[in-house]
PDB file of N, CA and C in Angstrom:
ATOM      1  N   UNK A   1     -58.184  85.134  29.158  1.00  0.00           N
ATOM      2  CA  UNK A   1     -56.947  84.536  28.721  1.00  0.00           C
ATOM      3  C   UNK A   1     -56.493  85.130  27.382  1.00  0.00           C
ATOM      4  N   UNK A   2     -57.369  85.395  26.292  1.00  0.00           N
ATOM      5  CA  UNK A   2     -57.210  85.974  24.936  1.00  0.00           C
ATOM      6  C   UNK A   2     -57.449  86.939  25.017  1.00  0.00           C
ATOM      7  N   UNK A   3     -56.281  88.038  24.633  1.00  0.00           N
ATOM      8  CA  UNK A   3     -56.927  89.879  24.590  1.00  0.00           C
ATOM      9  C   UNK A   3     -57.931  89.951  23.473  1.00  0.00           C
ATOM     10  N   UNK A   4     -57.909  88.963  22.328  1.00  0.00           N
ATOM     11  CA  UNK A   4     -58.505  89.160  21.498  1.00  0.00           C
ATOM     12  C   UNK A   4     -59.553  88.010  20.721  1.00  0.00           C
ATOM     13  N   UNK A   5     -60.498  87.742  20.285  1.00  0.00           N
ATOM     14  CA  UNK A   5     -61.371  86.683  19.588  1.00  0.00           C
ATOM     15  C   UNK A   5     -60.545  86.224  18.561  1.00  0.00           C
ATOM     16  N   UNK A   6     -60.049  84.733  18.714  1.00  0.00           N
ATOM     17  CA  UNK A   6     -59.920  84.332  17.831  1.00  0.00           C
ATOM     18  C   UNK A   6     -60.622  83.038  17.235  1.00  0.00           C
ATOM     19  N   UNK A   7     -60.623  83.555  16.032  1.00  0.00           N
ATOM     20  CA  UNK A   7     -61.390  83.101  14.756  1.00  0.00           C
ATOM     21  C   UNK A   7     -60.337  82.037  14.024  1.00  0.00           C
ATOM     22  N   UNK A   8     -61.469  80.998  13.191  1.00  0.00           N
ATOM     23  CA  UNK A   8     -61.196  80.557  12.000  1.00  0.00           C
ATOM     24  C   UNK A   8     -59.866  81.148  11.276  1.00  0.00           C
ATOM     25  N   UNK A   9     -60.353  82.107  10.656  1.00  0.00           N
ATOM     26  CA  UNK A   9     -59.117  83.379   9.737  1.00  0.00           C
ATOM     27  C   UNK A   9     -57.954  83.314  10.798  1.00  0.00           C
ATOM     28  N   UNK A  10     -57.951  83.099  12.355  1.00  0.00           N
ATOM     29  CA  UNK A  10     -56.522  83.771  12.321  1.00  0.00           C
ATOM     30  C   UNK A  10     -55.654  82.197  12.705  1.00  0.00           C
ATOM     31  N   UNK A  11     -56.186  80.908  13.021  1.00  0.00           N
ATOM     32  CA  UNK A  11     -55.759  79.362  12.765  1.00  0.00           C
ATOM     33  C   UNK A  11     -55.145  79.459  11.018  1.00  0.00           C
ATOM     34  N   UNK A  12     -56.039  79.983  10.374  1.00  0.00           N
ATOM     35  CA  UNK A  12     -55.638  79.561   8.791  1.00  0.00           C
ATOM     36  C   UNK A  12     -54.472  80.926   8.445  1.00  0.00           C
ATOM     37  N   UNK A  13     -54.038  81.787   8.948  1.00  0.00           N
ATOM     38  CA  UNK A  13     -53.249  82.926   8.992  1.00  0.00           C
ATOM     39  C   UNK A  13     -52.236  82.418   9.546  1.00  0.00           C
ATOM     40  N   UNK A  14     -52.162  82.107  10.660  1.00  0.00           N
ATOM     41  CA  UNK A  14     -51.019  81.128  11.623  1.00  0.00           C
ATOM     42  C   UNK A  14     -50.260  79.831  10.738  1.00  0.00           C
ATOM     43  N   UNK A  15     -51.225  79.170  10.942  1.00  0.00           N
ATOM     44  CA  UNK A  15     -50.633  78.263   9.596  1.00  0.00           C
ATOM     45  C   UNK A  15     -49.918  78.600   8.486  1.00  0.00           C
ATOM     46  N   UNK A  16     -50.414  79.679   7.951  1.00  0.00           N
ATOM     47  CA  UNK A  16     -49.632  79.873   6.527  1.00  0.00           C
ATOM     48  C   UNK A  16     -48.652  80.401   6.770  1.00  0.00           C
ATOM     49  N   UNK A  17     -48.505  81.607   7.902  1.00  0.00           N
ATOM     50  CA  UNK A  17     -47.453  81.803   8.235  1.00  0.00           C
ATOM     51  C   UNK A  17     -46.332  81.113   8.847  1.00  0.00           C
ATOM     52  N   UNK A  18     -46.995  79.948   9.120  1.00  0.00           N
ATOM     53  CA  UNK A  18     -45.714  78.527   9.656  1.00  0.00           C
ATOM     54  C   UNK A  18     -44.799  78.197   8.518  1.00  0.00           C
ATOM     55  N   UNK A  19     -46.246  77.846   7.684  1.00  0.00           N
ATOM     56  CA  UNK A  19     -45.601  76.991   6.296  1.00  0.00           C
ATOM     57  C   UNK A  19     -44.939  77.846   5.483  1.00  0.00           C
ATOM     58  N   UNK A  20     -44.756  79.325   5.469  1.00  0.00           N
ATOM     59  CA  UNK A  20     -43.993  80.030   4.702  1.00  0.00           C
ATOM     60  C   UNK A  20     -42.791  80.080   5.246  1.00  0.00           C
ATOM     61  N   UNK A  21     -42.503  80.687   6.930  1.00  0.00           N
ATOM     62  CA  UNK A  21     -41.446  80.492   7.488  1.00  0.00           C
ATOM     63  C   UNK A  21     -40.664  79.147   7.568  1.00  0.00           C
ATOM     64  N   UNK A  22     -41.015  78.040   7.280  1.00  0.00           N
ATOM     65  CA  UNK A  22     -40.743  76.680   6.238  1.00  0.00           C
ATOM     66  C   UNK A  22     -39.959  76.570   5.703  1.00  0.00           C
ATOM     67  N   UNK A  23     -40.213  77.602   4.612  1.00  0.00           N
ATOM     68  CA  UNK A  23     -39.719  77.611   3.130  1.00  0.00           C
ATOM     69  C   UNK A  23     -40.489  76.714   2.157  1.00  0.00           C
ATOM     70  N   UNK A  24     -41.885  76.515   2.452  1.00  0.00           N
ATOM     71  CA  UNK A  24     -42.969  76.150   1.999  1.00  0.00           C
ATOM     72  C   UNK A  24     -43.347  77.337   0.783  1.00  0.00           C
ATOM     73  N   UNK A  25     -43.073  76.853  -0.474  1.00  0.00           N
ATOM     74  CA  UNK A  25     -43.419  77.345  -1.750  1.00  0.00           C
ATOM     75  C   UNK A  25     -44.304  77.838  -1.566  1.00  0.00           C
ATOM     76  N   UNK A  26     -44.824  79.436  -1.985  1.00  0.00           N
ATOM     77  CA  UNK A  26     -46.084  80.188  -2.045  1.00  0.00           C
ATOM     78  C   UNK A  26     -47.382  79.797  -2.965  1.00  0.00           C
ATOM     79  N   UNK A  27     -46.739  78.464  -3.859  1.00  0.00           N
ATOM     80  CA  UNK A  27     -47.745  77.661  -4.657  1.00  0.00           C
ATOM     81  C   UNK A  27     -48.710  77.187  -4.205  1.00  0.00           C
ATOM     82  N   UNK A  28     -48.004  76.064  -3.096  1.00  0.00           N
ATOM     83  CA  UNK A  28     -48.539  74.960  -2.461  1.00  0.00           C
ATOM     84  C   UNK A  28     -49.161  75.876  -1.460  1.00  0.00           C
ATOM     85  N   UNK A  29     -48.559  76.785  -0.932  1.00  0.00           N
ATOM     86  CA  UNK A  29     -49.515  77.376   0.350  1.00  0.00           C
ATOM     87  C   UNK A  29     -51.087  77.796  -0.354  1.00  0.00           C
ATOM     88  N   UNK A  30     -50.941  78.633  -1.712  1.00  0.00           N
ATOM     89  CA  UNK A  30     -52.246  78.811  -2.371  1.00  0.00           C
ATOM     90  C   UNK A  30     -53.135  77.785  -2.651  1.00  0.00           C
ATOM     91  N   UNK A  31     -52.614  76.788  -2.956  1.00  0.00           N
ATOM     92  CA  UNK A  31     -53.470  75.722  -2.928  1.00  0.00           C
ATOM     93  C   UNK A  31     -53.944  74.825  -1.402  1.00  0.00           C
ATOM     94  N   UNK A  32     -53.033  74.450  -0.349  1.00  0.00           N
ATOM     95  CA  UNK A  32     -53.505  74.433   1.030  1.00  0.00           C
ATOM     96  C   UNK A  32     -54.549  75.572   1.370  1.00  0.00           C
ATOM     97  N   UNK A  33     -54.752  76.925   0.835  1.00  0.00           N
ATOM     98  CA  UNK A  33     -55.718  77.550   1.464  1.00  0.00           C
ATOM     99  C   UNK A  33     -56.424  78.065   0.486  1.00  0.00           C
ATOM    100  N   UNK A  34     -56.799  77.514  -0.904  1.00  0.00           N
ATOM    101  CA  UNK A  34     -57.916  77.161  -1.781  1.00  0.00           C
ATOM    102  C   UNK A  34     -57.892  78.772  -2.547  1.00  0.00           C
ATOM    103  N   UNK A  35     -57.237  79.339  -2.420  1.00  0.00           N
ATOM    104  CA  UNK A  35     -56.919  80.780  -3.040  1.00  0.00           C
ATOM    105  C   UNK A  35     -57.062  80.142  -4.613  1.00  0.00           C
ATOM    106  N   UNK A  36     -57.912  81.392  -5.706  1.00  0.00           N
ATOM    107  CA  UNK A  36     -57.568  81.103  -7.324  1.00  0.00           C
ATOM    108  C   UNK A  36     -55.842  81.572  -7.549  1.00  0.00           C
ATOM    109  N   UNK A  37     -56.114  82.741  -7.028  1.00  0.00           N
ATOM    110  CA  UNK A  37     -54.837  83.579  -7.368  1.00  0.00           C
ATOM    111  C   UNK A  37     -53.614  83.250  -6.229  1.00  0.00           C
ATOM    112  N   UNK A  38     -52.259  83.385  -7.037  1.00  0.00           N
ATOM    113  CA  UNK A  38     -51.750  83.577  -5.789  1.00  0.00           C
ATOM    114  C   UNK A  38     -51.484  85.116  -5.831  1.00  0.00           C
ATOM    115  N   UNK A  39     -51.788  85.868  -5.891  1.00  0.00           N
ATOM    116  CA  UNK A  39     -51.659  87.414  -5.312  1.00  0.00           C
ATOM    117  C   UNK A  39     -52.343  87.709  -4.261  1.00  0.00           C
ATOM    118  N   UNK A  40     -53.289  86.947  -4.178  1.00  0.00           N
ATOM    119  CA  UNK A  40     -53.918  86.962  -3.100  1.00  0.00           C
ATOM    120  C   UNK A  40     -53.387  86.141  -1.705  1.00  0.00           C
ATOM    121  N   UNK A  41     -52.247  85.340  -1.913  1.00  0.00           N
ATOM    122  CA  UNK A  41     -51.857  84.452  -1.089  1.00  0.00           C
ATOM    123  C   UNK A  41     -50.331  85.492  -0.664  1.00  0.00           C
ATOM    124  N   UNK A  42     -50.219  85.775  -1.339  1.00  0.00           N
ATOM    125  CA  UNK A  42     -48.650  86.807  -1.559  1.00  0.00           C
ATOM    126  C   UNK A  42     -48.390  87.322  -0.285  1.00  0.00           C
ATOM    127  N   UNK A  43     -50.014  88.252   0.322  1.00  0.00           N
ATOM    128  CA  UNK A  43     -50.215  88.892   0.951  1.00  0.00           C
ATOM    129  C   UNK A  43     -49.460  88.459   2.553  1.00  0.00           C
ATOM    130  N   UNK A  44     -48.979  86.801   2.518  1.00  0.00           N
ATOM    131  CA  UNK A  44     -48.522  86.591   3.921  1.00  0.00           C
ATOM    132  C   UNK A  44     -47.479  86.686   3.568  1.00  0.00           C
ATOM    133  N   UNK A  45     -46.471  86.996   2.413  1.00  0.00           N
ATOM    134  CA  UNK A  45     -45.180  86.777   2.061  1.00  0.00           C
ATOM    135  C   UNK A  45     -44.927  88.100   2.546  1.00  0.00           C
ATOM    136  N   UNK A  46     -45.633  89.629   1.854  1.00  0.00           N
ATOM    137  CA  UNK A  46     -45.608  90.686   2.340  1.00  0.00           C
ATOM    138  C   UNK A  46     -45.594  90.922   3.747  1.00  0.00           C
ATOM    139  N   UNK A  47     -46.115  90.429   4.529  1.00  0.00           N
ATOM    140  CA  UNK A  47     -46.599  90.474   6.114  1.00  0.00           C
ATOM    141  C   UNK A  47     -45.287  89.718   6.816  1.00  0.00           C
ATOM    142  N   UNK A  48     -44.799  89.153   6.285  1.00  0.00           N
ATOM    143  CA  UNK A  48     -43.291  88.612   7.067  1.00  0.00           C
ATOM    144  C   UNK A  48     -42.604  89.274   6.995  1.00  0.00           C
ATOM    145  N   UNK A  49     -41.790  89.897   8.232  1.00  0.00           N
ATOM    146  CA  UNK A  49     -40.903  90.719   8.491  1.00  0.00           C
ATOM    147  C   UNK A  49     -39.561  89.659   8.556  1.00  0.00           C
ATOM    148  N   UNK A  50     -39.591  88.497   9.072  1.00  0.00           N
ATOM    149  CA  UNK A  50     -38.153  87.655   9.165  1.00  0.00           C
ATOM    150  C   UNK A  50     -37.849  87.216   7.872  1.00  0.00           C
ATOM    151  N   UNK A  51     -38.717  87.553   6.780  1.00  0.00           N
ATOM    152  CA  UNK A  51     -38.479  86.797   5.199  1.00  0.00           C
ATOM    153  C   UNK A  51     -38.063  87.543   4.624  1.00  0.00           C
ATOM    154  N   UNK A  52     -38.680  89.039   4.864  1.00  0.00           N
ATOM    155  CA  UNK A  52     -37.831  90.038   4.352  1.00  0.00           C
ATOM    156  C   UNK A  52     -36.676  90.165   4.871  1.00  0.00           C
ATOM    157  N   UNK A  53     -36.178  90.254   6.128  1.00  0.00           N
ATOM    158  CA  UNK A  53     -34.753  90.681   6.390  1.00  0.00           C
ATOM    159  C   UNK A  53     -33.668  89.323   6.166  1.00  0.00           C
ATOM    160  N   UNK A  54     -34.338  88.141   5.503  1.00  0.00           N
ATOM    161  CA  UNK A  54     -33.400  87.077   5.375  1.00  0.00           C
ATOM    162  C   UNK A  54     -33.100  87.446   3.734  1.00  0.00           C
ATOM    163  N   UNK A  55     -34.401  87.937   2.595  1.00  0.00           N
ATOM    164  CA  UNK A  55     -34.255  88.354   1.663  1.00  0.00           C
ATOM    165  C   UNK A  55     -32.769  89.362   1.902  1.00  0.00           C
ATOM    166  N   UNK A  56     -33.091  90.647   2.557  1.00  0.00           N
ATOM    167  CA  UNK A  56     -32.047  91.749   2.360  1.00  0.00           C
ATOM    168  C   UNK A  56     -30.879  91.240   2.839  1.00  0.00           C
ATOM    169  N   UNK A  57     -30.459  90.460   3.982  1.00  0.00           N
ATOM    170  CA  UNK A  57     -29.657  89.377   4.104  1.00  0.00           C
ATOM    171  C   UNK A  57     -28.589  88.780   3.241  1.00  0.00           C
ATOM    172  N   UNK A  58     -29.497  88.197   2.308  1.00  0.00           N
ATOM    173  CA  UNK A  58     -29.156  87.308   0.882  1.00  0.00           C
ATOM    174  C   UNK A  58     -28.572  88.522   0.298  1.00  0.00           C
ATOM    175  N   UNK A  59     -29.259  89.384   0.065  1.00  0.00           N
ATOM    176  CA  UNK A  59     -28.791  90.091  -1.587  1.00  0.00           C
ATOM    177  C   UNK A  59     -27.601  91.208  -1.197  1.00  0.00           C
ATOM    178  N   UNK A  60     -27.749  91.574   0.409  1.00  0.00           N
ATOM    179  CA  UNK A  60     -26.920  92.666   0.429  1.00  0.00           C
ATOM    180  C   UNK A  60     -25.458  91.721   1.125  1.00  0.00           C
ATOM    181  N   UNK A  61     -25.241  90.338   1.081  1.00  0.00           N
ATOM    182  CA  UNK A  61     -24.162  89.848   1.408  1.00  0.00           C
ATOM    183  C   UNK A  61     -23.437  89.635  -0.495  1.00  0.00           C
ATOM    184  N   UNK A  62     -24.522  89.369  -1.347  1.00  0.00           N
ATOM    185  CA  UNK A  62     -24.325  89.440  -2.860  1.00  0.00           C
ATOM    186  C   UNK A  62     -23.536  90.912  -3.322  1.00  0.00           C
ATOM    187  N   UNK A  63     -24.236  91.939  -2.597  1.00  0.00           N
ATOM    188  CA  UNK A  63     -23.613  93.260  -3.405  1.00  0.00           C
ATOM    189  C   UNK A  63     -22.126  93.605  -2.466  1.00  0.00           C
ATOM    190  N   UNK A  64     -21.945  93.080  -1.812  1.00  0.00           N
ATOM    191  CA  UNK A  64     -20.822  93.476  -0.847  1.00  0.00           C
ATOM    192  C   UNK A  64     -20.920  94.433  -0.203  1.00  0.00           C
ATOM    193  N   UNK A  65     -22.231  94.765   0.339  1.00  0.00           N
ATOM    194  CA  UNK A  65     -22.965  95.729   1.413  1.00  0.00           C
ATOM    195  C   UNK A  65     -22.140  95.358   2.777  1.00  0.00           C
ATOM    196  N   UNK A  66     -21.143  96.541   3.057  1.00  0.00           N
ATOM    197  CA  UNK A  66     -20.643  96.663   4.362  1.00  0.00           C
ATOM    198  C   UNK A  66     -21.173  97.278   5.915  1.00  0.00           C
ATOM    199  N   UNK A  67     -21.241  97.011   6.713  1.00  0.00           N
ATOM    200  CA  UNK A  67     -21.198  97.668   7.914  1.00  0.00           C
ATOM    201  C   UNK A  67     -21.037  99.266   7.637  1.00  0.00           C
ATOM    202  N   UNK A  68     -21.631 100.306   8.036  1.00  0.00           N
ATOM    203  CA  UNK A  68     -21.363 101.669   8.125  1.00  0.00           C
ATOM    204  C   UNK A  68     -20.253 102.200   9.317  1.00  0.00           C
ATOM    205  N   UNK A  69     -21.423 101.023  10.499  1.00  0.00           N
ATOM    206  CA  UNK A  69     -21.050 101.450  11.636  1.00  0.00           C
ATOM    207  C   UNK A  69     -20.108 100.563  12.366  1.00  0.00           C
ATOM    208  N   UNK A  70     -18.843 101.340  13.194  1.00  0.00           N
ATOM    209  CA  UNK A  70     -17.964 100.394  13.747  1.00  0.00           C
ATOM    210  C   UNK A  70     -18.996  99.755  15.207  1.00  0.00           C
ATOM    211  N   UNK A  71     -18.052  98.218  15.488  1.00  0.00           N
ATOM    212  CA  UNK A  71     -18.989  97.991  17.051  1.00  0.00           C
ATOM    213  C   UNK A  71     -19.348  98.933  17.725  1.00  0.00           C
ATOM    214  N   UNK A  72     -18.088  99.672  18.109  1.00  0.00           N
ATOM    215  CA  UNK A  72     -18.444 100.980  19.145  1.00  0.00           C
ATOM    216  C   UNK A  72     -19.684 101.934  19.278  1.00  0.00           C
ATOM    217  N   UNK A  73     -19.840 102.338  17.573  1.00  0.00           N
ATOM    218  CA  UNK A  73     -21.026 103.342  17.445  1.00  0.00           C
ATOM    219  C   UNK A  73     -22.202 102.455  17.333  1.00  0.00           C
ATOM    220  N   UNK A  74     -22.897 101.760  16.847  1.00  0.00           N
ATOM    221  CA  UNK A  74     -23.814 100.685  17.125  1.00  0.00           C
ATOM    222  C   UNK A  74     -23.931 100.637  19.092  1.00  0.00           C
ATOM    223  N   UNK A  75     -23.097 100.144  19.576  1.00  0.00           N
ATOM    224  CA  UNK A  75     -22.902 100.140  21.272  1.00  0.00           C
ATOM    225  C   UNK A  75     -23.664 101.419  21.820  1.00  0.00           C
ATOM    226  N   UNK A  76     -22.895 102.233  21.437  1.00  0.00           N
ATOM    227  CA  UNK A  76     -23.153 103.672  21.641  1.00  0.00           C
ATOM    228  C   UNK A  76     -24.779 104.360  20.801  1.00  0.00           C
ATOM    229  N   UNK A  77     -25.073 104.259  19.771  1.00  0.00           N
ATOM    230  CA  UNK A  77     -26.689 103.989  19.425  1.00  0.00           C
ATOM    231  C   UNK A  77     -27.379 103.120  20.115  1.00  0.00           C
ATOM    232  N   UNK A  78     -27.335 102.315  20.498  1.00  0.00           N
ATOM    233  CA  UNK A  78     -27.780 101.383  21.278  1.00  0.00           C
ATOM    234  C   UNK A  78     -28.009 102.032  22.791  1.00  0.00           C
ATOM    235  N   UNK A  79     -27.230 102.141  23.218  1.00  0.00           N
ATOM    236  CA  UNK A  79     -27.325 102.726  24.703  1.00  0.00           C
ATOM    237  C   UNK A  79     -27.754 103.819  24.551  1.00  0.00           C
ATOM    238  N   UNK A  80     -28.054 104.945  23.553  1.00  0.00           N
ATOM    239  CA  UNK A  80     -28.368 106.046  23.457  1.00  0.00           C
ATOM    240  C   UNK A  80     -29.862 105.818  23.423  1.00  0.00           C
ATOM    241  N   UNK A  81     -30.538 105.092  22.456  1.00  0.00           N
ATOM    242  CA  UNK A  81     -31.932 104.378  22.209  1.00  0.00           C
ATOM    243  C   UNK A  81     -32.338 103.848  23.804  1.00  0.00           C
ATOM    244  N   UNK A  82     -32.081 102.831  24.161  1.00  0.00           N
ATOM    245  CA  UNK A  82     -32.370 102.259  25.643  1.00  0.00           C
ATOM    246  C   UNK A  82     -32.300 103.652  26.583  1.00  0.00           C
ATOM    247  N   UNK A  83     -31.574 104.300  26.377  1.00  0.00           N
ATOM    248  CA  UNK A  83     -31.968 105.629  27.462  1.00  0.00           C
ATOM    249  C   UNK A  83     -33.113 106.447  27.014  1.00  0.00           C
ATOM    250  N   UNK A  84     -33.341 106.545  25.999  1.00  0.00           N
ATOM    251  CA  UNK A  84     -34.536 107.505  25.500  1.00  0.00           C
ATOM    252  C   UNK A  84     -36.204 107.066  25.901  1.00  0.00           C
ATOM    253  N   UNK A  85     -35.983 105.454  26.310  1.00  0.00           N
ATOM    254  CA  UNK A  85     -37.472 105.641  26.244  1.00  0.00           C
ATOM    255  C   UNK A  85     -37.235 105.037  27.445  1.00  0.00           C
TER     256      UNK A  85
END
């Protein structure tokens, strides 16, 4: 049923990654998982890919970061990609 063994580490990995996708303070998560440091807790903030692109999200709707591409060419990259593989 599991391709892979899971462990302890990846219940307490799962979790944190719940409670970050949350918006569960990286404080409180260090302290829920008994970390001294939080640099060491950071490490699931780094590992989120949906936190980062809500980050670049945020800041590039701040700088007035436009579209490059019209619908069409996006459409057209798109269908070009889906044919390649």
């Amino acid at each position: 049923m599991f391709k892979k063994n899971v462990t302890n580490h990846s219940f307490r990995h799962s979790k944190s990654m719940h409670l970050l996708e949350a918006g569960v303070n990286l404080l409180y998560i260090r302290d829920f998982l008994g970390h001294t440091s939080v640099t060491t807790t950071e490490v699931y903030a780094k590992a989120n890919a949906e936190i980062k692109r809500k980050i670049i999200d945020q800041h590039g709707a701040q700088l007035g970061v436009e579209d490059k591409y019209t619908p069409k060419k996006k459409d057209d990259l798109l269908d070009w990609l889906k044919s390649s593989f």
